[in-house]
Protein backbone atom coordinates (compact mmCIF):
# COMPACT_ATOMS: atom_id res chain seq x y z
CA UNK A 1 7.22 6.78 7.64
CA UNK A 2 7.07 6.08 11.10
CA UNK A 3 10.54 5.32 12.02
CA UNK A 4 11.83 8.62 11.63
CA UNK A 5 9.75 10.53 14.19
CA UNK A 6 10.31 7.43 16.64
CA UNK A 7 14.15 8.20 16.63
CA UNK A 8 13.74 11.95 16.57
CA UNK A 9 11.98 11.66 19.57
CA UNK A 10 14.31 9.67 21.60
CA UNK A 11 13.07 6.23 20.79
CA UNK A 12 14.57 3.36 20.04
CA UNK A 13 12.39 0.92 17.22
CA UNK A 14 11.63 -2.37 17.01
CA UNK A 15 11.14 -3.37 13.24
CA UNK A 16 8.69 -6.10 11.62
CA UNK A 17 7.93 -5.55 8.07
CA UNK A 18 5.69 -7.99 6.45
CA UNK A 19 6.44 -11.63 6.26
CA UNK A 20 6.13 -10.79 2.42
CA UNK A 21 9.09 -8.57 2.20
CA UNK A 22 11.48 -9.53 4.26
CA UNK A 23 14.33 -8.39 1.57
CA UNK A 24 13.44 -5.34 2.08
CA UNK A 25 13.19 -4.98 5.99
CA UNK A 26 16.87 -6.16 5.22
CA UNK A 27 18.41 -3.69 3.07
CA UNK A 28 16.51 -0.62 5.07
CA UNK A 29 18.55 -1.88 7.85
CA UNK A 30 21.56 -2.19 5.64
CA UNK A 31 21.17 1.16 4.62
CA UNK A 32 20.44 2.84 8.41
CA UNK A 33 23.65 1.26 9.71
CA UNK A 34 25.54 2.44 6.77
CA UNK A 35 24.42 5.78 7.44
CA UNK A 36 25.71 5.55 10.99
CA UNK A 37 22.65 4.87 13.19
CA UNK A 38 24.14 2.65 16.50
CA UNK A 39 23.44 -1.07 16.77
CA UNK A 40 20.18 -1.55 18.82
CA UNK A 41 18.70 1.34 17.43
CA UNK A 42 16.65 -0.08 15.37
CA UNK A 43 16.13 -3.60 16.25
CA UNK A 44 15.05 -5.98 12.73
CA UNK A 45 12.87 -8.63 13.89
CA UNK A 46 11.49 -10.97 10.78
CA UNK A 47 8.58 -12.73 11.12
CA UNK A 48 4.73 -13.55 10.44
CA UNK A 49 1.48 -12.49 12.40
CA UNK A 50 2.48 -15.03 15.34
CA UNK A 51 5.64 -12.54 15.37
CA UNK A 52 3.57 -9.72 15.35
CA UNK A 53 1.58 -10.55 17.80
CA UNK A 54 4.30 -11.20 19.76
CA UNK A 55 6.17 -8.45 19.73
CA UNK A 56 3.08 -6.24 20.62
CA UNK A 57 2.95 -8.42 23.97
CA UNK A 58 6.71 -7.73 24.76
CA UNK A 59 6.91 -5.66 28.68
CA UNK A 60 8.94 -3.05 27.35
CA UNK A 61 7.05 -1.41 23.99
CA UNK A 62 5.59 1.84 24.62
CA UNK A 63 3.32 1.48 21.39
CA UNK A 64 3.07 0.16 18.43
CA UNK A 65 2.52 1.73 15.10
CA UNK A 66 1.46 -0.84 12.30
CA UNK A 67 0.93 -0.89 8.42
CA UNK A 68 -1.07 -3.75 7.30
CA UNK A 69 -4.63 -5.82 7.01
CA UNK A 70 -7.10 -4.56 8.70
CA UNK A 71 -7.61 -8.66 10.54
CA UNK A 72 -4.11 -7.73 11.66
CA UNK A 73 -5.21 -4.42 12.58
CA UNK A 74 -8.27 -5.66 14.91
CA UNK A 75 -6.50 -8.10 16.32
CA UNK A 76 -3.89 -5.44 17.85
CA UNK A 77 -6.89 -3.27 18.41
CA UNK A 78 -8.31 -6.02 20.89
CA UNK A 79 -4.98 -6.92 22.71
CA UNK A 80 -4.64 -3.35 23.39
CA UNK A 81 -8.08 -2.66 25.10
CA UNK A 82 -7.55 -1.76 28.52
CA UNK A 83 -3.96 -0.36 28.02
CA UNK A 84 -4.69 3.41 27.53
CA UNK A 85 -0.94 4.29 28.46
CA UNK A 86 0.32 2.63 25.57
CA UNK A 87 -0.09 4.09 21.97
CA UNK A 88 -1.79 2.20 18.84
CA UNK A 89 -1.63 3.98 15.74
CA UNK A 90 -3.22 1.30 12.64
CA UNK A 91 -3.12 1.79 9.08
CA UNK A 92 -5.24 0.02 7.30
CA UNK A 93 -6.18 -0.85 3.78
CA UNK A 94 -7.65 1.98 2.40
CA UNK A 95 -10.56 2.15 0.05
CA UNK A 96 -9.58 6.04 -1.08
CA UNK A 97 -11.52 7.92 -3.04
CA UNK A 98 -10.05 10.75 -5.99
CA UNK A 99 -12.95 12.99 -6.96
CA UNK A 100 -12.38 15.24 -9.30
CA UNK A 101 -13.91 18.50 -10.26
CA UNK A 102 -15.45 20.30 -13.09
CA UNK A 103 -12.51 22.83 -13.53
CA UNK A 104 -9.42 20.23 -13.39
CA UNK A 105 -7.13 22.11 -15.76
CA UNK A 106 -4.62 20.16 -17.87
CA UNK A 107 -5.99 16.63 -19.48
CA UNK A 108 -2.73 14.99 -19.60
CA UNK A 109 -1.76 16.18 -15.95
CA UNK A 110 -5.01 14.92 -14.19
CA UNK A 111 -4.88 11.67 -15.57
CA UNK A 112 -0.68 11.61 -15.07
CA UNK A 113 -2.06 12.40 -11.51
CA UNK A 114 -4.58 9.53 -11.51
CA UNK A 115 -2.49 6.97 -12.61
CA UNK A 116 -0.02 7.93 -9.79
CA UNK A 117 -2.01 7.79 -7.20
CA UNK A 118 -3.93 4.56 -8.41
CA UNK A 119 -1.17 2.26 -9.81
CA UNK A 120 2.22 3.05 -8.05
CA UNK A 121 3.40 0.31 -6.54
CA UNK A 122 0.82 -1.52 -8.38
CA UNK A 123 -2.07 -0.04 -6.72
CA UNK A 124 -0.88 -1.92 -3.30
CA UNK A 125 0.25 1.25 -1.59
CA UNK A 126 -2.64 1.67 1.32
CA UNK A 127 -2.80 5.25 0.16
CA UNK A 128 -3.31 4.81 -3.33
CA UNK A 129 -6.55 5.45 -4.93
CA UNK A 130 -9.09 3.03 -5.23
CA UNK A 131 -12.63 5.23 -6.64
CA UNK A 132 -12.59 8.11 -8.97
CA UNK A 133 -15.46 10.53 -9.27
CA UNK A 134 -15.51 12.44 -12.23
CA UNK A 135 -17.78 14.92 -13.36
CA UNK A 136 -20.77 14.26 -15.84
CA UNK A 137 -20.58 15.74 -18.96
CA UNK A 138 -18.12 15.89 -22.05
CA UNK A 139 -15.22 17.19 -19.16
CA UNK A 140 -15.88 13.68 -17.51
CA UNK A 141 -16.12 11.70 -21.02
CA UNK A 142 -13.03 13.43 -22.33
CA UNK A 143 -11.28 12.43 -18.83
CA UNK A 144 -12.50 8.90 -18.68
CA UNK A 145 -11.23 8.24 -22.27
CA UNK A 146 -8.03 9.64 -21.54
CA UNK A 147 -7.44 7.55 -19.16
CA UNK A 148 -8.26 4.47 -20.14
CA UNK A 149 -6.21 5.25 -23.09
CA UNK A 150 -3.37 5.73 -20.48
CA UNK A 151 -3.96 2.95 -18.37
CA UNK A 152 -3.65 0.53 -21.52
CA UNK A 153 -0.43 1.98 -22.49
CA UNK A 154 1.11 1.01 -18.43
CA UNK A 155 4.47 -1.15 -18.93
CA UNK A 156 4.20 -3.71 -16.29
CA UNK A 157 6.75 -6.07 -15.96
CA UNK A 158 9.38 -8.01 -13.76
CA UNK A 159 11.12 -5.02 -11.37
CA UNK A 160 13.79 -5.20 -12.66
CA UNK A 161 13.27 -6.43 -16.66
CA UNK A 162 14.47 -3.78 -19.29
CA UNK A 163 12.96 -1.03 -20.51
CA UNK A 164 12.11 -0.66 -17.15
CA UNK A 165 8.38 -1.28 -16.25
CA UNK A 166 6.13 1.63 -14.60
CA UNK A 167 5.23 -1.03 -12.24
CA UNK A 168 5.67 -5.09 -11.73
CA UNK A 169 3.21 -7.64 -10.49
CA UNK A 170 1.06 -8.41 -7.56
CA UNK A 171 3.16 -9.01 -4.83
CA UNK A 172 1.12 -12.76 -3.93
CA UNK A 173 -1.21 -14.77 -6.37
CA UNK A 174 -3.37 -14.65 -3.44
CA UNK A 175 -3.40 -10.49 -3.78
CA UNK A 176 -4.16 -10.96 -7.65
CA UNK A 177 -6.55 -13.36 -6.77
CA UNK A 178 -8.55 -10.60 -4.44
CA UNK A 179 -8.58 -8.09 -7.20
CA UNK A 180 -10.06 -10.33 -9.54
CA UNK A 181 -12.33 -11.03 -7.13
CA UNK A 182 -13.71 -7.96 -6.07
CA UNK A 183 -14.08 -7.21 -9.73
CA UNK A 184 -15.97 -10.18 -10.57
CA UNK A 185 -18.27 -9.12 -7.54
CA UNK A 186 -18.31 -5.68 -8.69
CA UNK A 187 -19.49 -7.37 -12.41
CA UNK A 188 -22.14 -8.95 -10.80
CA UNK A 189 -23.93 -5.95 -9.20
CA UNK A 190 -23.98 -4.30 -12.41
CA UNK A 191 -20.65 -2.98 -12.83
CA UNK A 192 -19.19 -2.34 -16.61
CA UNK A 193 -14.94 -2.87 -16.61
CA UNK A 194 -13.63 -0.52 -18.88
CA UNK A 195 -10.60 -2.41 -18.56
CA UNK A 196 -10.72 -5.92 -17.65
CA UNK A 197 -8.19 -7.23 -14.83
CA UNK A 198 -6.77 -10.23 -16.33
CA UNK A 199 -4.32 -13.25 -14.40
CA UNK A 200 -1.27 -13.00 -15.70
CA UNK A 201 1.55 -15.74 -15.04
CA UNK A 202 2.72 -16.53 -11.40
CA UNK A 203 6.29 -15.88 -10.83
């Protein structure tokens, strides 16, 4: 999302995706040079937070603009402090909320919606949804059934296993780990799971 108005501006880009999916910083530059973008362009550089880190030290960046952890995110935050001429845009994980209203129309759509926004990607997207508010009543009952009627019927697999899955794993056992986590913690203060995260097998 950010590389495009870089170049349309007259940038060139420097290019880190995470340390996590490195396949896939690799094919979007596959597919840029196939399109016919110049060498040096867009400049892949692989790495971990060391590389990050890095990169945002390097003389000639006018600004960074960065998708990750928000430890990541800080960190930048600091190094930048007392550099007002160069730009730091930081997106961060994001604890979104969906609230939705009394008069929310079709059943099926909402909760089509819902699911979208919540589990794409497997929920890892930073703009995914992460609460729902839903209206008290027999509107919010009806909804909240519906739903977790849905949500049970998900196909999660392997990307690329057949029929093909709405979404696969976790992308790290450590990332599974945190979401069983925070719903244990979430148990503990009182919390009911209407659906209860389970560990599945590590790939």
């Amino acid at each position: 999302g950010h590389i495009v108005p870089a170049l349309l501006s007259g940038n060139t880009d420097v290019f880190k995706p995470s340390e996590q999916t490195p396949w896939t910083g690799a094919l979007a530059m596959k597919l840029w040079e196939e399109a016919g973008l110049p060498k040096g362009v867009i400049n892949l550089v692989q790495g971990a937070k060391e590389t990050g880190i890095a990169l945002a030290d390097a003389k000639g960046i006018d600004g960074i603009l960065f998708t990750g952890s928000a430890n990541t995110g800080h960190i930048l935050h600091r190094q930048f402090a007392g550099q007002p001429g160069k730009m730091l845009a930081l997106e961060m994980g994001g604890n979104n909320p969906m609230v939705i209203s009394d008069n929310y129309g079709d059943l099926d759509a909402t909760v089509y919606t819902i699911i979208q926004s919540a589990f794409i990607s497997a929920g890892q997207r930073c703009t995914c949804a992460r609460r729902l508010y839903v209206p008290f009543g027999e509107k919010g009952d009806a909804l909240i059934t519906k739903l977790v009627e849905a949500t049970k019927n998900i196909r999660m697999d392997q990307p690329f296993a057949e029929p093909a899955p709405f979404m696969g794993p976790q992308i790290s056992v450590a990332a599974a780990k945190f979401i069983l986590d925070a719903q244990a913690n979430l148990q503990s203060l009182g919390g009911e799971s209407l659906i209860e995260a389970k560990a599945g097998e590590a790939a």
